[in-house]
Structure formats: structure tokens, C-alpha cells
N, C-alpha and C. Protein backbone atom coordinates (compact mmCIF):
# COMPACT_ATOMS: atom_id res chain seq x y z
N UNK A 1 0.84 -1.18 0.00
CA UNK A 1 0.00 0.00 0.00
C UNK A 1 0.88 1.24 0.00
N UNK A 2 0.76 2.20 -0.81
CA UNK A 2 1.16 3.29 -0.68
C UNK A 2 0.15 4.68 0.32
N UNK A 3 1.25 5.27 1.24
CA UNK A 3 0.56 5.96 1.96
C UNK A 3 1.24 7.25 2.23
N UNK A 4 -0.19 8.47 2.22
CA UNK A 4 0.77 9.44 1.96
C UNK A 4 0.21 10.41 3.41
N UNK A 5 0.92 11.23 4.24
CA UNK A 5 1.04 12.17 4.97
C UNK A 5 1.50 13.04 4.65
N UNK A 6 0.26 14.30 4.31
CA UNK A 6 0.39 15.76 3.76
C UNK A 6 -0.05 16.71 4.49
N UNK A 7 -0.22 18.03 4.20
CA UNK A 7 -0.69 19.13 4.78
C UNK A 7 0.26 19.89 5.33
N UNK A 8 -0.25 20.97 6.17
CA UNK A 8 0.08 21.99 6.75
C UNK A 8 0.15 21.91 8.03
N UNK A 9 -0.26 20.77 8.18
CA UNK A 9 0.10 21.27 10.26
C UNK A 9 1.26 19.69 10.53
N UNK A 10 1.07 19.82 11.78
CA UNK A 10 2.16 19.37 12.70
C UNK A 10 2.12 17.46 12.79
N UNK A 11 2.69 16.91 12.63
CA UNK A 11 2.40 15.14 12.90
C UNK A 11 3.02 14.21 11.31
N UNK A 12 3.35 14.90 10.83
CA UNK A 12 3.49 13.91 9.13
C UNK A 12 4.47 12.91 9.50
N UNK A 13 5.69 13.58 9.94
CA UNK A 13 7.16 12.73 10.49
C UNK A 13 6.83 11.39 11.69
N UNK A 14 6.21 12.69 12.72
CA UNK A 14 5.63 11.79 13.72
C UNK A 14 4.96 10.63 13.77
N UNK A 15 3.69 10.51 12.34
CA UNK A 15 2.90 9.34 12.40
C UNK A 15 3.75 8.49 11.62
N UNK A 16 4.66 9.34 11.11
CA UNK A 16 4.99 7.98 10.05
C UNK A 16 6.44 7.83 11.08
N UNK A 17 6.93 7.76 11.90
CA UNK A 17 7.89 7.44 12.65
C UNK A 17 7.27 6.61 13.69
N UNK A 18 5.63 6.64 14.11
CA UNK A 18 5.00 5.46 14.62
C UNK A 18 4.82 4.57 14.45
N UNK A 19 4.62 4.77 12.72
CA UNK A 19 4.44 3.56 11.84
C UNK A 19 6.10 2.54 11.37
N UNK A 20 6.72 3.53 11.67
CA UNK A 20 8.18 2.69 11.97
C UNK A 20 8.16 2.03 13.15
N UNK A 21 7.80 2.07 14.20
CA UNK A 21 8.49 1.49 15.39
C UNK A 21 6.83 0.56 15.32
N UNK A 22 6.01 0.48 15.06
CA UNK A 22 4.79 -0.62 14.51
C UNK A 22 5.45 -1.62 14.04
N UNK A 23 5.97 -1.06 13.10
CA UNK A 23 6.57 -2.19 12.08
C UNK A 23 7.52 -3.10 12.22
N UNK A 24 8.46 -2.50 13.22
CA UNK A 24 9.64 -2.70 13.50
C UNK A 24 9.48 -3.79 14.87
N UNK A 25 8.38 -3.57 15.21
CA UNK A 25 7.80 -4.22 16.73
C UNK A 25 7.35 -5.62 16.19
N UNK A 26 6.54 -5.75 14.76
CA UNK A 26 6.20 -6.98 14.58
C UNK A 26 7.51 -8.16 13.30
N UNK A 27 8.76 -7.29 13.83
CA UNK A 27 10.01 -7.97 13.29
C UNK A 27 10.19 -8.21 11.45
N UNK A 28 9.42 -6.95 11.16
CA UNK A 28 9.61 -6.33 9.35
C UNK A 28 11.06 -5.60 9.39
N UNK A 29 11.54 -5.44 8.14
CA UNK A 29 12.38 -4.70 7.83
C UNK A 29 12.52 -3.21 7.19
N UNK A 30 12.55 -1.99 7.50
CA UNK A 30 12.34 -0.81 7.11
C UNK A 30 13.66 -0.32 7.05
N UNK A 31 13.06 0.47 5.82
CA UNK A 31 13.88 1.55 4.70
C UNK A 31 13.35 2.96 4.98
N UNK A 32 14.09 3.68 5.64
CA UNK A 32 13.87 5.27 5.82
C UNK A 32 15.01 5.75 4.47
N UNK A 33 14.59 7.01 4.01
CA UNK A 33 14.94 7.89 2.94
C UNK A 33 14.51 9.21 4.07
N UNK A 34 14.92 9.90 4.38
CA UNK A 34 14.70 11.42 4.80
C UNK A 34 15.78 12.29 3.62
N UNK A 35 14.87 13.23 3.18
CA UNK A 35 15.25 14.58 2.54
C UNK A 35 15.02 16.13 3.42
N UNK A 36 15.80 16.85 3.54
CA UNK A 36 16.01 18.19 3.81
C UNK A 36 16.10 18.26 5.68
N UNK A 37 16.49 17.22 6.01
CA UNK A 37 17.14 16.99 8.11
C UNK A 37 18.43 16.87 7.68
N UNK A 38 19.45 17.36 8.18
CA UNK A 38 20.18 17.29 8.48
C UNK A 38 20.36 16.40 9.49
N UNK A 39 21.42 15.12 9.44
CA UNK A 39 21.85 14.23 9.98
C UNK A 39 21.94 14.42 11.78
N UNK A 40 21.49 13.63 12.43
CA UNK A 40 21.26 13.62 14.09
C UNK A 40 21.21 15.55 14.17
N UNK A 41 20.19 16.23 13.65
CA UNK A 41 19.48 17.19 14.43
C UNK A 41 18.42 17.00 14.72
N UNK A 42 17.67 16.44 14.30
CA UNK A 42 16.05 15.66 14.79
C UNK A 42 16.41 14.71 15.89
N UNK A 43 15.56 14.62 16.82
CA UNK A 43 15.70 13.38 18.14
C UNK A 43 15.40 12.73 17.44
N UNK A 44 14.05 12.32 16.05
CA UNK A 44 13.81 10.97 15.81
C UNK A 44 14.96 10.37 15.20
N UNK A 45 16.28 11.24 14.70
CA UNK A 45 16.96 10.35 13.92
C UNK A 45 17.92 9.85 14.96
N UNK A 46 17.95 10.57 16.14
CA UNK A 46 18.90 10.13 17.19
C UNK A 46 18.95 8.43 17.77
N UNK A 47 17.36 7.87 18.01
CA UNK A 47 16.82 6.69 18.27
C UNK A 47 16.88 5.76 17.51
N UNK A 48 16.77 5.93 15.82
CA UNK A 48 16.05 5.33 14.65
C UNK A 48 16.82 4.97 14.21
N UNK A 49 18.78 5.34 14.34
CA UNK A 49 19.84 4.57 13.62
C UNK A 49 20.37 3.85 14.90
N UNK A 50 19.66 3.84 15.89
CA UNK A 50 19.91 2.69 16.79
C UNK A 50 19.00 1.31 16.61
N UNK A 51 18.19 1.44 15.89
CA UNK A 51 17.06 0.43 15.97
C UNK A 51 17.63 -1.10 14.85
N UNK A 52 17.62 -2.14 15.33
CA UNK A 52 18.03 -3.13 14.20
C UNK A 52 16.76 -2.76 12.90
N UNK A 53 16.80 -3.77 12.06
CA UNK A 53 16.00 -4.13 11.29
C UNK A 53 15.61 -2.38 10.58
N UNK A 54 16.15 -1.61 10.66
CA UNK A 54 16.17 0.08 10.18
C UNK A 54 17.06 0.42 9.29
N UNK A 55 16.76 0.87 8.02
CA UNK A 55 18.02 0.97 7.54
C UNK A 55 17.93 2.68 7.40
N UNK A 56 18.90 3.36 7.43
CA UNK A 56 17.84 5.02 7.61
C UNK A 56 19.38 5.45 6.75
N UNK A 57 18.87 6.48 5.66
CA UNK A 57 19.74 7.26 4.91
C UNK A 57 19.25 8.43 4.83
N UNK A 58 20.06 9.45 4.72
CA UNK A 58 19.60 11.08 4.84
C UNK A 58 20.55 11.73 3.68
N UNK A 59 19.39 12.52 3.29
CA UNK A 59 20.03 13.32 1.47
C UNK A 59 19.39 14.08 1.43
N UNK A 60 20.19 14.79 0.89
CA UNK A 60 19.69 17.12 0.28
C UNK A 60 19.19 17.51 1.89
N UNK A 61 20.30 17.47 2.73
CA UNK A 61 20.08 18.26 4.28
C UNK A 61 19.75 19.54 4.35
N UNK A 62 19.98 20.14 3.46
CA UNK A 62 19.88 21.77 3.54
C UNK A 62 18.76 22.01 1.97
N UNK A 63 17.62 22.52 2.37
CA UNK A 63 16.34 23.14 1.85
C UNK A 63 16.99 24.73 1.27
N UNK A 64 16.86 24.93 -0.03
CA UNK A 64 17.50 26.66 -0.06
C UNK A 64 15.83 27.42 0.19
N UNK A 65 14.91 26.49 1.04
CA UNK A 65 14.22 27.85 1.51
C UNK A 65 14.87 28.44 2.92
N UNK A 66 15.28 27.36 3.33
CA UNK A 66 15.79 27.80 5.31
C UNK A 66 17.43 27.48 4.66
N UNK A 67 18.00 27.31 4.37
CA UNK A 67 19.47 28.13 3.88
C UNK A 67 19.72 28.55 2.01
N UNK A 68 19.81 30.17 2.67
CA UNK A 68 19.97 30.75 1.25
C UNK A 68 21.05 30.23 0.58
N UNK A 69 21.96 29.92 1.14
CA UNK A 69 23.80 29.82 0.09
C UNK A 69 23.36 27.94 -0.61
N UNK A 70 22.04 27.75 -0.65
CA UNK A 70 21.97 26.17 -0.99
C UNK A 70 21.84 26.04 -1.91
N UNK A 71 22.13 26.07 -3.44
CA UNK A 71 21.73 25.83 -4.34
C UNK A 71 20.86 25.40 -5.02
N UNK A 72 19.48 25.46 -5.58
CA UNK A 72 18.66 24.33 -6.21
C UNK A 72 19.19 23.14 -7.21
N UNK A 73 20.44 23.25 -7.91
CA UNK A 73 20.78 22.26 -8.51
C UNK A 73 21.52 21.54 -7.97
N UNK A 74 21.97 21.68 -6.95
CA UNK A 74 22.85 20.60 -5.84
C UNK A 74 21.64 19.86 -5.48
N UNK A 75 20.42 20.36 -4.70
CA UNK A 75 20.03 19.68 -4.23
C UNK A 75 18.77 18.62 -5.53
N UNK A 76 18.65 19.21 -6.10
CA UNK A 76 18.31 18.14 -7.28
C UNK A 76 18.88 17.01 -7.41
N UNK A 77 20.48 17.45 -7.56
CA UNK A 77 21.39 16.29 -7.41
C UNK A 77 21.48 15.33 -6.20
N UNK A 78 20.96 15.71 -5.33
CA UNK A 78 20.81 15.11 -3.72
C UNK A 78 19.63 14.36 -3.84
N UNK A 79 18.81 14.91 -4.14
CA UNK A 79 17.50 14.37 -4.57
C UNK A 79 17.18 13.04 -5.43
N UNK A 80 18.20 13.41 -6.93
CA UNK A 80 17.86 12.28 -7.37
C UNK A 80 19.10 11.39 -6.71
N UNK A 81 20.10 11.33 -6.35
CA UNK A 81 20.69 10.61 -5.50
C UNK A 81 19.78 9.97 -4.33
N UNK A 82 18.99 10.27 -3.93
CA UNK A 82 18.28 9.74 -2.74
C UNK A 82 16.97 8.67 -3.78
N UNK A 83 16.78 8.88 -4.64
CA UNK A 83 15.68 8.29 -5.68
C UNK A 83 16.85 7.47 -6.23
N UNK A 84 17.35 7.30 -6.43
CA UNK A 84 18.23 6.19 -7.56
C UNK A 84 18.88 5.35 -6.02
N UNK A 85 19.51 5.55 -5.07
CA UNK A 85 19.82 4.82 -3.50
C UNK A 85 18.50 4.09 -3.69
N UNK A 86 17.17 4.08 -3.13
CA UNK A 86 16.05 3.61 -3.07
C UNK A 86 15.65 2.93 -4.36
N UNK A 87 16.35 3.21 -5.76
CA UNK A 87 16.33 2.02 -6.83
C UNK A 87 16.69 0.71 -6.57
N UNK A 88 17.78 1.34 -6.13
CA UNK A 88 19.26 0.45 -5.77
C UNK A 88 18.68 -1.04 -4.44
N UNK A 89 17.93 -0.33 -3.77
CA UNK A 89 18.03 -1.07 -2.17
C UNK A 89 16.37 -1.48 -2.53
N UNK A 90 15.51 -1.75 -3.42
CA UNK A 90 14.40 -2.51 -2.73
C UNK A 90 14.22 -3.54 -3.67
N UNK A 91 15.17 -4.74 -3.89
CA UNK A 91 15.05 -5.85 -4.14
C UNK A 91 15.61 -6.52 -3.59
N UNK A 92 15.73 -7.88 -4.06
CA UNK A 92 17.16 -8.55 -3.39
C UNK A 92 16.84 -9.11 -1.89
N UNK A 93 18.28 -8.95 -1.27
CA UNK A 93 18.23 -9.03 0.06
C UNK A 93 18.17 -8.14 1.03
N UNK A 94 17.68 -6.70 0.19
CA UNK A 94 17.28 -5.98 0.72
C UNK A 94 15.89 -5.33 0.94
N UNK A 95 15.18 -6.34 0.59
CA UNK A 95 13.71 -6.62 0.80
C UNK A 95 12.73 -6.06 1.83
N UNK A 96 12.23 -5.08 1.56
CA UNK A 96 11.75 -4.15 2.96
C UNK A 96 10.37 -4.53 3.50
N UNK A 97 9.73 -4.44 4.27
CA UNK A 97 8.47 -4.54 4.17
C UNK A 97 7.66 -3.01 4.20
N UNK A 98 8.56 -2.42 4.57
CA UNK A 98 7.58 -0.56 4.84
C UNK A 98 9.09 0.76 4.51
N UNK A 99 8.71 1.26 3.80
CA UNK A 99 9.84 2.04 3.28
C UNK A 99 9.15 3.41 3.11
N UNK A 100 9.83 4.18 3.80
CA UNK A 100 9.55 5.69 4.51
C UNK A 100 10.24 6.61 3.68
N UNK A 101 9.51 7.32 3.03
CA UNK A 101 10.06 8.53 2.29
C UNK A 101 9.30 9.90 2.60
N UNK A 102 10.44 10.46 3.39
CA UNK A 102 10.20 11.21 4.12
C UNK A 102 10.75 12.98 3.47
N UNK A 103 9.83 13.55 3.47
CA UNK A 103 9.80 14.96 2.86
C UNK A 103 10.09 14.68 0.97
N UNK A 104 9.61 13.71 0.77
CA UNK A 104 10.05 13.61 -1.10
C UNK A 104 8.67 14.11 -1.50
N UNK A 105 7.46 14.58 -0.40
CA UNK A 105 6.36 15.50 -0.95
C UNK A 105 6.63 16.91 -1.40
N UNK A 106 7.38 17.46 -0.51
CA UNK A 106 8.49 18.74 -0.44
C UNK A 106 9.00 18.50 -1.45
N UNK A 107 9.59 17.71 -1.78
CA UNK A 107 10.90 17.51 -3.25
C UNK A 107 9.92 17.88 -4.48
N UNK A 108 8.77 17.04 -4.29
CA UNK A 108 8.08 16.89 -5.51
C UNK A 108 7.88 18.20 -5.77
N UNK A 109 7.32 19.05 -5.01
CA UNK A 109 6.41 20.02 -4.58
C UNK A 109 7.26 21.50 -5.28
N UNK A 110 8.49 21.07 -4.94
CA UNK A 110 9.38 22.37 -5.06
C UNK A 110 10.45 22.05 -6.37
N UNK A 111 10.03 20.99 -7.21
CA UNK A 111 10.59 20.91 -8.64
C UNK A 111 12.20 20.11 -8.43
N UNK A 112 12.56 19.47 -7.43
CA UNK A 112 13.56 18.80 -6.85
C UNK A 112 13.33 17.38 -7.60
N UNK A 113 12.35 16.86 -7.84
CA UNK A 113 11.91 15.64 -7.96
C UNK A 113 10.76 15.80 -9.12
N UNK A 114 10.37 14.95 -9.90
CA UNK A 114 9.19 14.91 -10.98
C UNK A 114 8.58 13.49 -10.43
N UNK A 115 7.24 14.24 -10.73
CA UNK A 115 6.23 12.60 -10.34
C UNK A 115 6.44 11.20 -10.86
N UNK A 116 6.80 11.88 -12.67
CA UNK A 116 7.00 10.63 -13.30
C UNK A 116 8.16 9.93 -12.70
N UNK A 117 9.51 10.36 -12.35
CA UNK A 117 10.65 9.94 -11.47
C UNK A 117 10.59 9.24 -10.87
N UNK A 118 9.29 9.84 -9.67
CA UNK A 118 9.07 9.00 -8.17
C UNK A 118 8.22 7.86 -8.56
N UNK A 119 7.25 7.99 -9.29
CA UNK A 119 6.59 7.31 -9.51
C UNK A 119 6.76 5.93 -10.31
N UNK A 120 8.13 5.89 -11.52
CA UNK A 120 8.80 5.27 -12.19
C UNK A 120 9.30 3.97 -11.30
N UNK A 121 10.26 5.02 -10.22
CA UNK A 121 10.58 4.00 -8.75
C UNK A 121 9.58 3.03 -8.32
N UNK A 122 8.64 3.68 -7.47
CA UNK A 122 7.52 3.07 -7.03
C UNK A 122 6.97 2.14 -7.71
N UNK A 123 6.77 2.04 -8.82
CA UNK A 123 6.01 0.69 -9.55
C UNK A 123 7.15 -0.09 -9.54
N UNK A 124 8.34 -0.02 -9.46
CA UNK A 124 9.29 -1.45 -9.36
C UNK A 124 9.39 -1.99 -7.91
N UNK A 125 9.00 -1.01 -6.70
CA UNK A 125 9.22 -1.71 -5.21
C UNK A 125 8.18 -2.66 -5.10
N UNK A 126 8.79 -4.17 -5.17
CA UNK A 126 7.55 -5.12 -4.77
C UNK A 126 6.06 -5.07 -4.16
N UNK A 127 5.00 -5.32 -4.58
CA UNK A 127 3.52 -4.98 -4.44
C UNK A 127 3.75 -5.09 -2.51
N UNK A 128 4.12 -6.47 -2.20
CA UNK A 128 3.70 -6.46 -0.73
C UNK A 128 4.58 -5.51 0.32
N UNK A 129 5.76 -4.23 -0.31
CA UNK A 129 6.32 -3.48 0.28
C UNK A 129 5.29 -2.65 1.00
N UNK A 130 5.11 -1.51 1.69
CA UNK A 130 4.21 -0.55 1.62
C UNK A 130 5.24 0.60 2.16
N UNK A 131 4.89 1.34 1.60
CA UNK A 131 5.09 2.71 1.63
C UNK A 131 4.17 4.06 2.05
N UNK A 132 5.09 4.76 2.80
CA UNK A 132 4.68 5.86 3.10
C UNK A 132 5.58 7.31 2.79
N UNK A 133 5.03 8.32 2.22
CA UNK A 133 5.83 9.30 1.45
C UNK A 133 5.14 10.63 2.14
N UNK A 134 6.24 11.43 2.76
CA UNK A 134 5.37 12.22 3.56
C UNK A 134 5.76 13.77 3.33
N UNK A 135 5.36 14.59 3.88
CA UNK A 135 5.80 15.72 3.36
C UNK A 135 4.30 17.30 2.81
N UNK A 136 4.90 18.50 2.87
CA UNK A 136 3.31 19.41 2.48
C UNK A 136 3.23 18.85 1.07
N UNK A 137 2.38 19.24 0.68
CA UNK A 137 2.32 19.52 -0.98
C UNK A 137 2.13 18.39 -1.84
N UNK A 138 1.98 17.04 -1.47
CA UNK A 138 1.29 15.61 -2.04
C UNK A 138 1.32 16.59 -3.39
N UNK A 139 1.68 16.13 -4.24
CA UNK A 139 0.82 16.11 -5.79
C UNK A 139 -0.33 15.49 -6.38
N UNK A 140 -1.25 16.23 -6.72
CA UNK A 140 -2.64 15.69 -6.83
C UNK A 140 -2.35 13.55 -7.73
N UNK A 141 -1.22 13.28 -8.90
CA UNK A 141 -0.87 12.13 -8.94
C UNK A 141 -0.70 11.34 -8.48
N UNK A 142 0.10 11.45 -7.08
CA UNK A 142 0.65 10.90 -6.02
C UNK A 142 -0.53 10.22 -5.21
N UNK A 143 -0.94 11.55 -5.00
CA UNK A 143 -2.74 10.81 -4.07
C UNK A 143 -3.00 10.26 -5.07
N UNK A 144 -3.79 10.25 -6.62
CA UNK A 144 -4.63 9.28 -7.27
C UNK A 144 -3.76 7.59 -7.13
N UNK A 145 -2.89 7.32 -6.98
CA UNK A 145 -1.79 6.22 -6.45
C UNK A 145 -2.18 5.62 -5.62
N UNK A 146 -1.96 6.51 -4.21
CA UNK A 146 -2.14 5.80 -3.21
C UNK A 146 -3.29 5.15 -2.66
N UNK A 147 -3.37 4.45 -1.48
CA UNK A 147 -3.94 3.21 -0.99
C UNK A 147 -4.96 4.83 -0.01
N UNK A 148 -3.81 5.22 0.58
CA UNK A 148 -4.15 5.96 2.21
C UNK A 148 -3.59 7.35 1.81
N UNK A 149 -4.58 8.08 2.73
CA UNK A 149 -4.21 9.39 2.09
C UNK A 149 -5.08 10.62 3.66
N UNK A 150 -3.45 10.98 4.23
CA UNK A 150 -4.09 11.66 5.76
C UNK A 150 -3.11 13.12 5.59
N UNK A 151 -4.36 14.04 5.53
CA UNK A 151 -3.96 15.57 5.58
C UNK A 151 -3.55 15.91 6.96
N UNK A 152 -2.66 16.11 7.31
CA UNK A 152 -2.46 17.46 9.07
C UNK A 152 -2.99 18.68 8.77
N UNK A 153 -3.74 18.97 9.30
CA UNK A 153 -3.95 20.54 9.36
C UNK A 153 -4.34 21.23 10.36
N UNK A 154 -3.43 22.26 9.79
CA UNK A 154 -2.91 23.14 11.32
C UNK A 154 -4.32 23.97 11.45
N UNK A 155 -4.66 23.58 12.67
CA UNK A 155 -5.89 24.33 13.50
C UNK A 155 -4.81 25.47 14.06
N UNK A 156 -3.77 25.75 15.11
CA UNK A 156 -3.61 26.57 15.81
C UNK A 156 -1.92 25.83 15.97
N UNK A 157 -1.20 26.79 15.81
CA UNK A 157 0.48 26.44 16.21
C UNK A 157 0.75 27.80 17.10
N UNK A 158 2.04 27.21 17.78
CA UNK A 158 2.94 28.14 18.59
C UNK A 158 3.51 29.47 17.52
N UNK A 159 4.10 28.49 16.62
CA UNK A 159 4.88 29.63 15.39
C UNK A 159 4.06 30.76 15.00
N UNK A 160 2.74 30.86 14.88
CA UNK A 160 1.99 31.49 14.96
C UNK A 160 2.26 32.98 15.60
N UNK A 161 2.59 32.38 16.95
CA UNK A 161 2.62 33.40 17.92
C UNK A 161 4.05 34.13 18.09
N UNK A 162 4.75 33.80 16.71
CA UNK A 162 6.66 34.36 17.26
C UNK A 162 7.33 32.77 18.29
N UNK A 163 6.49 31.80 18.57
CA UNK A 163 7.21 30.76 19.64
C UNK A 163 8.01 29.89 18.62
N UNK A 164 9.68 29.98 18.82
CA UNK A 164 10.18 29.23 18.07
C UNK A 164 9.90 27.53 17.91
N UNK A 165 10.37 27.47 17.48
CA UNK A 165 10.60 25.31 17.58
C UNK A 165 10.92 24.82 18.39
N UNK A 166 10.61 23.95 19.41
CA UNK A 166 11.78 23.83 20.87
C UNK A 166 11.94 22.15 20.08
N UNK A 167 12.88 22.04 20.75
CA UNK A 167 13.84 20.82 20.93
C UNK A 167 12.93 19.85 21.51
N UNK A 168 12.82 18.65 21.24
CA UNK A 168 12.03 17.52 21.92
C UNK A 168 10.45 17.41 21.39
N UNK A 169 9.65 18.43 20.72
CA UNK A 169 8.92 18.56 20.18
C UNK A 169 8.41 18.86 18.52
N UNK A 170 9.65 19.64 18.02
CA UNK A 170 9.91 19.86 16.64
C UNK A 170 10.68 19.33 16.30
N UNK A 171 11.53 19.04 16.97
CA UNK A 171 12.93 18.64 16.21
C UNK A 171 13.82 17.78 17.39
């Protein structure tokens, strides 16, 4: 099943980092892909490259919306580097059962990535894999795809109010 976590508010990472340690609880094997975290600044990535049966890779760390000096064609290049890695790793003996692609909605969204691309991928990861691809900005394609399909939306945030991001909660 393909499953996608979109929108504007707060939980996309979160549910689908539940749905990792679900998965991971009934002794499956998972494939994380994260785009635009920078490596152990998130607590979830602090836990998640401790976990067996996890395989977790991180590509295009820096977004040139939150750092200006970032290039858009580097991170294209990061991008499809993180899409051709995930060619590479879902056959074989590297056989996943739930494979997490995390902010490649963002990628899509911001011309980093093309549907046909992602989508090219996706029809070769074995039917009984499932996937979840998370991130704002789903492309209306992406949803006609998927199995599951859960919007966040922000009723009321801190940021709102000038309250930065704290540690342990955002990040």
C-alpha cells in the first residue's frame, strides 16, 4: 500500500515514525529515505539509527528555503541521489516490508523531484512493500496512487505566535 502524509500542520514525520516502530515491533524490515534533516538534528533520527532491522539514509540536508547559500541544482542532485539509493536497495536481500520517504512530498512540490521519477521508482518496489511518502504539498498524482491518504492541518500552532521550535517537540 502506498501511503501518503500531507498538509500543513504538525504530525506527518511523527505518524509515520509510529508507523516505523509498529513495524519494526512486529520484526519487518524498514527503509527510511529522509530529505532536507540534516543528519542527528532531529531526536527521531537520534533513536532510529539505533534500531536493528532500520536501515535510515539522509540526502539534500539543507532546503535553499531555510538556507539561502543552498543551491537548487545541488540539491536536485541530492534528490535524485536519494531516488536512484532507493532504486538500488528494494530488491534482493534488501527486501523491505515498509519504506519511509520522508519529505520527497516537499521535493516533488518544489521541482527537486518529478512525479514521473518518483513514480517510475515506485512501480518497481515489490507490491507487498508498503510505503509511506510524507511531506506538504502531495501532488494531486501521487494521491490518485495511493492506498491511504491523511492531511495534518494546522488548527492553531505556537509559530503562529513568534514561539520558536523547541527541541524535543519539533525537532
Amino acid at each position: 500500500m502506498i501511503m501518503i502524509n500531507t498538509g500543513d500542520g504538525k504530525g506527518k514525520t511523527t505518524a509515520a515514525v509510529g508507523q516505523i516502530i509498529r513495524s519494526l515491533g512486529r520484526g519487518w524490515k524498514v527503509l527510511l529515505i529522509q530529505l532536507f534533516k540534516g543528519e542527528e538534528f532531529y531526536g527521531e533520527q537520534l533513536i532510529l539509527k539505533k534500531l536493528k532491522n532500520l536501515d535510515f539514509r539522509s540526502f539534500a540536508p539543507r532546503h535553499p528555503f531555510c538556507f539561502r547559500d543552498t543551491k537548487a541544482q545541488d540539491v536536485r542532485k541530492q534528490c535524485l541521489e536519494a531516488l536512484d539509493f532507493l532504486k538500488k536497495n528494494i530488491r534482493g536481500k534488501n527486501q523491505y516490508n515498509l519504506i519511509v520517504l520522508e519529505e520527497f512530498n516537499v521535493a516533488l512540490r518544489d521541482g527537486f523531484l518529478k512525479v514521473k521519477e518518483v513514480l517510475e521508482v515506485i512501480k518497481q518496489i515489490p507490491p507487498d512493500a508498503n510505503i509511506i511518502i510524507t511531506g506538504r504539498g502531495a501532488p494531486k498524482a501521487l494521491v490518485k496512487v495511493a492506498g491511504l491518504v491523511t492531511e495534518m492541518k494546522m488548527i492553531k500552532h505556537p509559530y503562529t505566535k513568534g514561539i520558536a521550535a523547541q527541541k524535543g517537540l519539533e525537532y
